[in-house]
C-alpha atoms as a PDB file:
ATOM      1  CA  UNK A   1     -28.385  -2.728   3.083  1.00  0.00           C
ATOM      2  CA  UNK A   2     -25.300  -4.440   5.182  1.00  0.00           C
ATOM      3  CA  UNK A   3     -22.964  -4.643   2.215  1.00  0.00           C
ATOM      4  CA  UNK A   4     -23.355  -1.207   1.223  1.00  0.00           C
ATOM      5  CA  UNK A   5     -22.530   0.202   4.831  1.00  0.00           C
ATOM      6  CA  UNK A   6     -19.598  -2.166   4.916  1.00  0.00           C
ATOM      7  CA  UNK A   7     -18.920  -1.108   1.823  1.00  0.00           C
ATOM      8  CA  UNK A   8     -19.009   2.771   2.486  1.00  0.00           C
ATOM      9  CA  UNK A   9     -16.978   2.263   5.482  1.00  0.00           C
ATOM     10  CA  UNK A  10     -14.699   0.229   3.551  1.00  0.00           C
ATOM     11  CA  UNK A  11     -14.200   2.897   0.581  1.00  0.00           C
ATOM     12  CA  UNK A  12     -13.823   5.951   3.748  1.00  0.00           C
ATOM     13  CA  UNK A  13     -11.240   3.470   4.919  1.00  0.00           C
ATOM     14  CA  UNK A  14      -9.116   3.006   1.856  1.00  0.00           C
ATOM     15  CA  UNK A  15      -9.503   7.032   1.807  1.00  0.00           C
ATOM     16  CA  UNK A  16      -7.975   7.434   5.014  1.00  0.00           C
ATOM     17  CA  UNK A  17      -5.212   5.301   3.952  1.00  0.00           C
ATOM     18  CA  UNK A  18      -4.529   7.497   0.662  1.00  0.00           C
ATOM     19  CA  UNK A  19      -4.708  10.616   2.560  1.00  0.00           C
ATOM     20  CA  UNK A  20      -1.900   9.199   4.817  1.00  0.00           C
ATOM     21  CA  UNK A  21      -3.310   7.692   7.623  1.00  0.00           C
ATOM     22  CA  UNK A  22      -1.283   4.169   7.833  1.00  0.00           C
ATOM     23  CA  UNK A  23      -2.429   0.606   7.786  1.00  0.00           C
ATOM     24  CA  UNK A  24      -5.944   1.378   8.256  1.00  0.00           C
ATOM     25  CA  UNK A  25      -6.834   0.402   4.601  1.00  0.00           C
ATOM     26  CA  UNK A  26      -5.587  -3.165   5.022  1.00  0.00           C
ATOM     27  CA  UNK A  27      -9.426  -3.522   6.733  1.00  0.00           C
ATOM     28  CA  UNK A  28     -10.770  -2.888   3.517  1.00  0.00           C
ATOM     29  CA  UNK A  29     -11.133  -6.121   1.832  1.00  0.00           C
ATOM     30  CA  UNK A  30     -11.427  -8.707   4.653  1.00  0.00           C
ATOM     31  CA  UNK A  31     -14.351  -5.904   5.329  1.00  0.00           C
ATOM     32  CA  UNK A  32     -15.820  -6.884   1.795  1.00  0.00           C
ATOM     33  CA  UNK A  33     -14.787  -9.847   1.721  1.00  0.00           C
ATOM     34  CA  UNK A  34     -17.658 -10.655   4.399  1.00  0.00           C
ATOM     35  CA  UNK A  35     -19.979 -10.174   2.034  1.00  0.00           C
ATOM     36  CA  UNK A  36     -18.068 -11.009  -1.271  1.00  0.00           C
ATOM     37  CA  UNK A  37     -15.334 -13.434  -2.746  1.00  0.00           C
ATOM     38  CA  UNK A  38     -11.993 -11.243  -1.694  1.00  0.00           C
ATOM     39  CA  UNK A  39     -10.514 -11.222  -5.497  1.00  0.00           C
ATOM     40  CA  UNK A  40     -13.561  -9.536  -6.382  1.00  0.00           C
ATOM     41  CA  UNK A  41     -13.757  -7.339  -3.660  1.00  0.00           C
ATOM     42  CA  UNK A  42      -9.938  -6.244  -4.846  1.00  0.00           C
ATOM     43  CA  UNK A  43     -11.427  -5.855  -8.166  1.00  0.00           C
ATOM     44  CA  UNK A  44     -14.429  -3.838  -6.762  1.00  0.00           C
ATOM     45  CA  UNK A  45     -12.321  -1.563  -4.357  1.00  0.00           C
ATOM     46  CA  UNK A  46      -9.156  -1.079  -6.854  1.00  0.00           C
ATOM     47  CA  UNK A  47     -11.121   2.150  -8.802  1.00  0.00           C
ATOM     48  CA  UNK A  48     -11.836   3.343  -5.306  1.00  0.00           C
ATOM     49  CA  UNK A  49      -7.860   3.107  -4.547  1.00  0.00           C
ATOM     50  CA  UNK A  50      -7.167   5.199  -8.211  1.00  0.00           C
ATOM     51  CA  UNK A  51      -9.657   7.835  -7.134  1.00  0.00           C
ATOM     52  CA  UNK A  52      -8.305   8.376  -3.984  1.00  0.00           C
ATOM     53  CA  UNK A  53      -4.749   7.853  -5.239  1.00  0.00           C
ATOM     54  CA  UNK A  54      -5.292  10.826  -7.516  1.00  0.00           C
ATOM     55  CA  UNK A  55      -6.991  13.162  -5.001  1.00  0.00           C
ATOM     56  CA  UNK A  56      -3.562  12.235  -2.736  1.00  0.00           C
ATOM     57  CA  UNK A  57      -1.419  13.269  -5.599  1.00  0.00           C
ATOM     58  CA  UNK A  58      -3.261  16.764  -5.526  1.00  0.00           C
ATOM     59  CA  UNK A  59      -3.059  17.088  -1.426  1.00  0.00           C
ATOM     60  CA  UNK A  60       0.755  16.065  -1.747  1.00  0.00           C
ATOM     61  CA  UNK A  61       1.939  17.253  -5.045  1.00  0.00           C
ATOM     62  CA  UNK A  62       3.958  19.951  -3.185  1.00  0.00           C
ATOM     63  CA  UNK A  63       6.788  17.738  -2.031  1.00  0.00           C
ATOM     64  CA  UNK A  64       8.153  14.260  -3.402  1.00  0.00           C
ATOM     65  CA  UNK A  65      11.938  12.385  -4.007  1.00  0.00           C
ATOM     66  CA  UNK A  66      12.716  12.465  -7.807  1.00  0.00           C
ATOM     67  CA  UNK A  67      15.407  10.253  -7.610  1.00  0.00           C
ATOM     68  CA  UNK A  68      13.439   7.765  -5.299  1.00  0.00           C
ATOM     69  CA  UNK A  69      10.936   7.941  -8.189  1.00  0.00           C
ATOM     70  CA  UNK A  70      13.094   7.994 -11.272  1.00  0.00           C
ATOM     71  CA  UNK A  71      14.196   4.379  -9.587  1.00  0.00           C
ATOM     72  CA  UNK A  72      10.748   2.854  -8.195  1.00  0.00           C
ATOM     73  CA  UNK A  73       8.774   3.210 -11.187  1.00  0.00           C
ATOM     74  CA  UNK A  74      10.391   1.146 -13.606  1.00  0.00           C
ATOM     75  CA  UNK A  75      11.504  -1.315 -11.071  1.00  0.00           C
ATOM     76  CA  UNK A  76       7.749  -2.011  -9.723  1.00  0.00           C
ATOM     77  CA  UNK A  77       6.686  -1.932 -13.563  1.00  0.00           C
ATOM     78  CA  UNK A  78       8.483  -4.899 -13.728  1.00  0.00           C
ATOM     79  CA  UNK A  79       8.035  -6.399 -10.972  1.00  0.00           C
ATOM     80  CA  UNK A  80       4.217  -6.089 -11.818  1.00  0.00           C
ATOM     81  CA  UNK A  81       4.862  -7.782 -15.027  1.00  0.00           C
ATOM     82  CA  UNK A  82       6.532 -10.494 -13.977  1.00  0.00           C
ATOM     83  CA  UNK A  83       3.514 -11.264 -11.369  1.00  0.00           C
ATOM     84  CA  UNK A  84       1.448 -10.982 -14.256  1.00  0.00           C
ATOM     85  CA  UNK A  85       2.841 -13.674 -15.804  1.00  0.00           C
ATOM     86  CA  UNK A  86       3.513 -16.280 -12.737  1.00  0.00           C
ATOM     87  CA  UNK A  87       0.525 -15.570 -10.761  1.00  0.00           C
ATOM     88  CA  UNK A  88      -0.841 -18.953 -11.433  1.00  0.00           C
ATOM     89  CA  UNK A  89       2.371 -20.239 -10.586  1.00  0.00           C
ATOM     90  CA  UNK A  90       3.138 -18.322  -7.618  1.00  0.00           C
ATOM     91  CA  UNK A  91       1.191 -19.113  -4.256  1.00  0.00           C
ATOM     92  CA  UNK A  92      -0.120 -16.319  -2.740  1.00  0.00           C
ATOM     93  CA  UNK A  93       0.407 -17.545   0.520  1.00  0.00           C
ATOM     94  CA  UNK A  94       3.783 -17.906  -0.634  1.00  0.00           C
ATOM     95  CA  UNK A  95       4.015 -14.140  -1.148  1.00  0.00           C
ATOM     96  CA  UNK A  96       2.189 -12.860   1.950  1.00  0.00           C
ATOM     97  CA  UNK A  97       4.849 -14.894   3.972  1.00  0.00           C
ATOM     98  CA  UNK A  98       7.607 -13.491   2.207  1.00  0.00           C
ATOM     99  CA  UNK A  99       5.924  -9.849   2.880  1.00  0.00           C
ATOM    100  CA  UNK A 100       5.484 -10.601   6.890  1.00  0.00           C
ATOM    101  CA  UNK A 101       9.058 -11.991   6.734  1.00  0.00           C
ATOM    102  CA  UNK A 102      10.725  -8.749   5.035  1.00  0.00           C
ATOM    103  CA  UNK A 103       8.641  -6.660   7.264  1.00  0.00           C
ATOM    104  CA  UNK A 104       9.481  -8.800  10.361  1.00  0.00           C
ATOM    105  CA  UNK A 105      13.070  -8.187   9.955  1.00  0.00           C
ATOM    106  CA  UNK A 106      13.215  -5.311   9.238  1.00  0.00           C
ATOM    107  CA  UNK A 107      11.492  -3.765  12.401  1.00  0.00           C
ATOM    108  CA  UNK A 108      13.585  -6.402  14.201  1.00  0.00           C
ATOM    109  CA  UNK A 109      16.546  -5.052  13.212  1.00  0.00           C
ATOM    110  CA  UNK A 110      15.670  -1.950  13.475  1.00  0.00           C
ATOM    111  CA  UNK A 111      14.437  -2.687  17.865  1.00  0.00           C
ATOM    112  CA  UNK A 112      17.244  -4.016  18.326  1.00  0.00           C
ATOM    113  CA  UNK A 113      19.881  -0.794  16.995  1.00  0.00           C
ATOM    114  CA  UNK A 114      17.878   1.128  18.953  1.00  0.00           C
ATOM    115  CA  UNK A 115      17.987  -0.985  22.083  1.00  0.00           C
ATOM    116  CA  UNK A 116      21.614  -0.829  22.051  1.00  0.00           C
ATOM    117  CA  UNK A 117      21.890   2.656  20.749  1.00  0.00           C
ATOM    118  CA  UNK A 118      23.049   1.954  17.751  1.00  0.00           C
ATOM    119  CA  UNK A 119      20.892   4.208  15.492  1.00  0.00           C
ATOM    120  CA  UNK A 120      21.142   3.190  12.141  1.00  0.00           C
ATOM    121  CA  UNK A 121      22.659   6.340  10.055  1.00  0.00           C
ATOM    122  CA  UNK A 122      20.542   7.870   7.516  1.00  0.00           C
ATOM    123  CA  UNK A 123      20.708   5.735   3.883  1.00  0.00           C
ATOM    124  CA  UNK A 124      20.453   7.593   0.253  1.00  0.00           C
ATOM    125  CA  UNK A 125      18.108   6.655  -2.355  1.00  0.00           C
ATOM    126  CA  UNK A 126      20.778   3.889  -4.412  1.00  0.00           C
ATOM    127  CA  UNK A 127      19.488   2.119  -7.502  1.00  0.00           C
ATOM    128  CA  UNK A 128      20.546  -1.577  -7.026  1.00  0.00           C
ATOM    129  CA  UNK A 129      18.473  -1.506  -3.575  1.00  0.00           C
ATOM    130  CA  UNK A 130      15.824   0.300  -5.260  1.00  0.00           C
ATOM    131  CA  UNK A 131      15.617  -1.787  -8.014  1.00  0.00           C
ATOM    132  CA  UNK A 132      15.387  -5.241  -6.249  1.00  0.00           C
ATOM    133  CA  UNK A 133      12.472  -3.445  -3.148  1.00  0.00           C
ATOM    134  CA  UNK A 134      10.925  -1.491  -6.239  1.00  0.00           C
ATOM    135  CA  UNK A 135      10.370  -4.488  -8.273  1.00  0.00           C
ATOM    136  CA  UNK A 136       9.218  -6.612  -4.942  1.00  0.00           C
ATOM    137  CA  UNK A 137       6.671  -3.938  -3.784  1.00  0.00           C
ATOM    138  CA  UNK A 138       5.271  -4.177  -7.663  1.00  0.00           C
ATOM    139  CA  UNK A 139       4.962  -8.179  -7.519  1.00  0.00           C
ATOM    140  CA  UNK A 140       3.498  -8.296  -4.083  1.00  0.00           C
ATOM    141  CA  UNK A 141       1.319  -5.367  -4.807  1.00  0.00           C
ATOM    142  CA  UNK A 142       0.314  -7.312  -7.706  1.00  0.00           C
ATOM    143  CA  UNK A 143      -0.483 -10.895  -6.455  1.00  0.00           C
ATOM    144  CA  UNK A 144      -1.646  -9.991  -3.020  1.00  0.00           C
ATOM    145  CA  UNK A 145      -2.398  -6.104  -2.332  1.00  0.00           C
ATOM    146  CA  UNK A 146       0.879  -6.239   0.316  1.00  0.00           C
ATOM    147  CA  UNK A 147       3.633  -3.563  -1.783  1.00  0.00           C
ATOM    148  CA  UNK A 148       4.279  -1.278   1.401  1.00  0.00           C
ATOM    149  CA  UNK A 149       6.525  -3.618   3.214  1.00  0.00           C
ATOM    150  CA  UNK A 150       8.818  -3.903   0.224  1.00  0.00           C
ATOM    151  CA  UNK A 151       8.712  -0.033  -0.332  1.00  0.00           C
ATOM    152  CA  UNK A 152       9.192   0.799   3.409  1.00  0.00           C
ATOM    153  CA  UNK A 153      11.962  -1.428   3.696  1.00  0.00           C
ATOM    154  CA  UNK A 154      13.606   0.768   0.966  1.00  0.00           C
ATOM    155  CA  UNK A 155      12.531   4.370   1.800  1.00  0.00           C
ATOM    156  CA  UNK A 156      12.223   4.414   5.865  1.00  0.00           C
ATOM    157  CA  UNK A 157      15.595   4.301   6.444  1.00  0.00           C
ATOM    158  CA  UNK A 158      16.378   7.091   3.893  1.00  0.00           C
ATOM    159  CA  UNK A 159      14.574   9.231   6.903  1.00  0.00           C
ATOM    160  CA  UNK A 160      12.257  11.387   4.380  1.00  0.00           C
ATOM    161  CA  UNK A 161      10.741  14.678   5.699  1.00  0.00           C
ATOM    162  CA  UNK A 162       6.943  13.758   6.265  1.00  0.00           C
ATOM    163  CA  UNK A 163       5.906  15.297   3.349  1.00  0.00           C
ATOM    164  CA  UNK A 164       7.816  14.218   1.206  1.00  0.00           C
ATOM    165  CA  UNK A 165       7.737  10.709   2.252  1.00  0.00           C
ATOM    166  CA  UNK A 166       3.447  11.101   1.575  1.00  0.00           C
ATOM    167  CA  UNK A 167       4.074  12.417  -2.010  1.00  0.00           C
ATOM    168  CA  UNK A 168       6.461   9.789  -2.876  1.00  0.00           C
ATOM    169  CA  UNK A 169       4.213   6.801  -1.453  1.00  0.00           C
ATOM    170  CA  UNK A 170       1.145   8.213  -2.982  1.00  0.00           C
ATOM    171  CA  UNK A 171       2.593   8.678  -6.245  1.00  0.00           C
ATOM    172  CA  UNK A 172       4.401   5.105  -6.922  1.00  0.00           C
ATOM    173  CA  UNK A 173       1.009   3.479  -5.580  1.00  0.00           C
ATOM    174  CA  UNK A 174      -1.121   5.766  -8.175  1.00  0.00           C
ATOM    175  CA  UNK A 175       1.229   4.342 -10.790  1.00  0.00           C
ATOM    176  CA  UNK A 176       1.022   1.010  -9.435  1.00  0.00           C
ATOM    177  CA  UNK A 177      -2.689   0.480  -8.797  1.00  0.00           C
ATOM    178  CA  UNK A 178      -3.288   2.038 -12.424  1.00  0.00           C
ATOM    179  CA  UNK A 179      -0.877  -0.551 -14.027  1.00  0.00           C
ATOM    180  CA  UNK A 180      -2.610  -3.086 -12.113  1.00  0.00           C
ATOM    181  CA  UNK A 181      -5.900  -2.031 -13.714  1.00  0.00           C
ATOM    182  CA  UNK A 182      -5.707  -3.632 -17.384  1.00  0.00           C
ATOM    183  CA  UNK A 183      -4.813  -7.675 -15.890  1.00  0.00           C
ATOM    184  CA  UNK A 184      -7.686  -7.271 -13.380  1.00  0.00           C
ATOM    185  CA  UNK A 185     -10.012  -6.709 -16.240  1.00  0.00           C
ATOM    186  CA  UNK A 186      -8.593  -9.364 -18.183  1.00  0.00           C
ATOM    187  CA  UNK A 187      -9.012 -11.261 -14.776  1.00  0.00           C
ATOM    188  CA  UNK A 188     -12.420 -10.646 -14.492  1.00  0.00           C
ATOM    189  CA  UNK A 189     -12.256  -8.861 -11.247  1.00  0.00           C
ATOM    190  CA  UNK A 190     -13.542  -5.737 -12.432  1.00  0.00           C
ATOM    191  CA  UNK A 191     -16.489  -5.969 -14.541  1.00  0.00           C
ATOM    192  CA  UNK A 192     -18.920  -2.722 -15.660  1.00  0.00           C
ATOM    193  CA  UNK A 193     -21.357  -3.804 -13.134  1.00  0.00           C
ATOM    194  CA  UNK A 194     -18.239  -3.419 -10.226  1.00  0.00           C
ATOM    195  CA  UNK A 195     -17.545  -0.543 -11.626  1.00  0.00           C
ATOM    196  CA  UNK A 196     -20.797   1.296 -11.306  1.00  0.00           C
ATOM    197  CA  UNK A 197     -21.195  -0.050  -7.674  1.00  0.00           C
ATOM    198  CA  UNK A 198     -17.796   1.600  -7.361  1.00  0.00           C
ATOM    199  CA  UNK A 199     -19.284   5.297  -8.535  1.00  0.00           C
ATOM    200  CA  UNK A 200     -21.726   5.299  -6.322  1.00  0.00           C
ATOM    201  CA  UNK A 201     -19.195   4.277  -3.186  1.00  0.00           C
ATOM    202  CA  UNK A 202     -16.516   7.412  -4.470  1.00  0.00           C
ATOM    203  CA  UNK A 203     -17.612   9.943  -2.279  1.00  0.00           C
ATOM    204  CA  UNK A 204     -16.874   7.837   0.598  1.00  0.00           C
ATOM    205  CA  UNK A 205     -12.995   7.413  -0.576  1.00  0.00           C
ATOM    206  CA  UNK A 206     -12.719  10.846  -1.556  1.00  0.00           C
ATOM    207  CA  UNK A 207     -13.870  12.350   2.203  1.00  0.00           C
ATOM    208  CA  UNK A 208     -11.963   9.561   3.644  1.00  0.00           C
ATOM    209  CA  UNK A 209      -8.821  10.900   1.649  1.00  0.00           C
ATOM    210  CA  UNK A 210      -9.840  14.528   3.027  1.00  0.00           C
ATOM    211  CA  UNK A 211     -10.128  13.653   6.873  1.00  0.00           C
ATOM    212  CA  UNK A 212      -6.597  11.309   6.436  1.00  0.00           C
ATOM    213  CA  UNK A 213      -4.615  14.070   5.485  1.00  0.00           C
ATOM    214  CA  UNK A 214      -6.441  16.583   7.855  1.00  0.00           C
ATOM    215  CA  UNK A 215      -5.110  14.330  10.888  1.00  0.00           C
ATOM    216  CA  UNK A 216      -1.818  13.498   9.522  1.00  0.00           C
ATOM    217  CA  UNK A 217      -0.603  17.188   8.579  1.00  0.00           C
ATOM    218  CA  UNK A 218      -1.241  18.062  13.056  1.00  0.00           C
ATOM    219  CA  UNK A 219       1.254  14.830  13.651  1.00  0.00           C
ATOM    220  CA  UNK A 220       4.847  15.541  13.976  1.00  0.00           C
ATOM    221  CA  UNK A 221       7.571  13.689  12.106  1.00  0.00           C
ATOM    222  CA  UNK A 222       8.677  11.755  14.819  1.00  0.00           C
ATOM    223  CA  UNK A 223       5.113  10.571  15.935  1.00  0.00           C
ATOM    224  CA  UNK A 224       4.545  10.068  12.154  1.00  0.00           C
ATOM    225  CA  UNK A 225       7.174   7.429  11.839  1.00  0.00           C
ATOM    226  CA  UNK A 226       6.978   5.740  15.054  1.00  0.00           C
ATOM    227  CA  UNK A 227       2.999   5.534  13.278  1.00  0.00           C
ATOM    228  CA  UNK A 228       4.220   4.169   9.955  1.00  0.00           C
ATOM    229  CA  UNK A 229       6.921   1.797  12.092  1.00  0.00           C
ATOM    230  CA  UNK A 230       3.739   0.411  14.080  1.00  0.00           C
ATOM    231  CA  UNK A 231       1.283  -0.235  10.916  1.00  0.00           C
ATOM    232  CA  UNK A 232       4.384  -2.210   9.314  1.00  0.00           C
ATOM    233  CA  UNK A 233       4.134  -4.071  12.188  1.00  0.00           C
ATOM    234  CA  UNK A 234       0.680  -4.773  12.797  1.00  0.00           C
ATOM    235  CA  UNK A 235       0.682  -5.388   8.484  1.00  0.00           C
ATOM    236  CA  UNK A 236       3.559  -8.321   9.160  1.00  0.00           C
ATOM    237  CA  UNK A 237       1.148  -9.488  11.652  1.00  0.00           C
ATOM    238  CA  UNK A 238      -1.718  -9.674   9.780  1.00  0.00           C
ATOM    239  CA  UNK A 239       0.112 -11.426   7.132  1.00  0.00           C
ATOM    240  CA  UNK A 240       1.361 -13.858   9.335  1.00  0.00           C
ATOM    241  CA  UNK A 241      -1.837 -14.784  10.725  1.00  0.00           C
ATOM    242  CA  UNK A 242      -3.539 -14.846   6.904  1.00  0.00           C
ATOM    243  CA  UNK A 243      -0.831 -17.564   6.014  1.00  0.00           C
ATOM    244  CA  UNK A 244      -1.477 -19.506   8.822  1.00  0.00           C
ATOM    245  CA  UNK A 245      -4.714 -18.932  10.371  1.00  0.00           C
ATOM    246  CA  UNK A 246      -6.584 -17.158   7.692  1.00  0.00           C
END
């Protein structure tokens, strides 16, 4: 009875996330994970993160960056191949701190402009940047679950309208979780039997999706970054402490 309320809550949590409330799905799997070894609680919860993917794409299909897109999508295809093909070569450890470090800096830059009122000036989607945090967000996503640093590193500063930030997100993670799909079941990580338990723990995703993007759409866009700036943090954090406490 335990695992499956920690893993309802866990499935409403991922939801949440998908329907654009930030950082709250990185609970998900250490959630599981109390209950299950963590690459196949990944493997159990990554159907869970298509589903709701998908039911984001319909709640934010209205408004999303083409050219961000047209840029991301091949660039974290890649990037997901090549951690295909070195993650038994590649610590994962390795990549978390790299992920904490990116995200680190990032918001440290970013404190500091502000703290000597030096706003930094709106950027435009470019490909070379694009290509290089596009194919990072797909090999981190890959190895380790961690592909928003990478991707916020890229789009923040482009200062998105809300919206259109959400559609953007939700539609290069749909893409990415569903390319990520074939080498878990290769890896073992999602079997017919995790799949099932998955079915039964939808519903839970799908209203957590729902209730995410009821509270997000009341937010305004400067409360909704200063949100998104926060979870980066508290993400960097976490990653920290996995690397060197977890």
């Amino acid at each position: 009875m335990e695992f499956w309320i920690a893993a309802a809550l866990a499935a409403y949590l991922l939801g949440l996330s998908k329907g654009g409330v930030p950082v709250i799905a990185i609970l998900s799997v250490p959630l599981m994970s109390l209950f299950m070894d963590p690459a196949l609680a990944a493997g159990l919860l990554l159907p869970l993160y298509v589903l709701s993917d998908c039911y984001a794409i319909y709640l934010f299909r209205k408004a999303f960056s083409v050219r961000n897109l047209k840029i991301l999508l091949p660039a974290a295809a890649g990037g997901i191949l090549i951690g295909y093909n070195s993650v038994s070569i590649l610590p994962e450890n390795l990549v978390k701190l790299l992920v904490a470090i990116i995200g680190a800096s990032y918001l440290a830059n970013l404190l500091y402009k502000r703290l000597t009122k030096n706003e930094p000036p709106k950027r435009e989607a470019d490909v070379p940047r694009g290509v290089f945090w596009g194919a990072l967000a797909g090999l981190t996503s890959y190895i380790s679950h961690a592909g928003g640093p990478p991707y916020q590193t890229y789009v923040l500063p482009q200062k998105l309208d809300k919206m259109v930030y959400l559609g953007t997100t939700t539609i290069l993670f749909t893409a990415i979780n569903l390319m990520k799909v074939p080498p878990y079941i290769l890896a073992g990580q999602i079997t017919w039997t995790s799949f099932l338990d998955a079915l039964w723990l939808a519903p839970f995703a799908l209203l957590g999706a729902w209730s995410g993007s009821v509270v997000i759409k009341s937010i305004s866009e400067r409360l909704f970054y200063l949100i998104i700036e926060i979870a980066l943090g508290i993400v960097s954090l976490k990653l920290f402490y996995d690397v060197f406490f977890g």
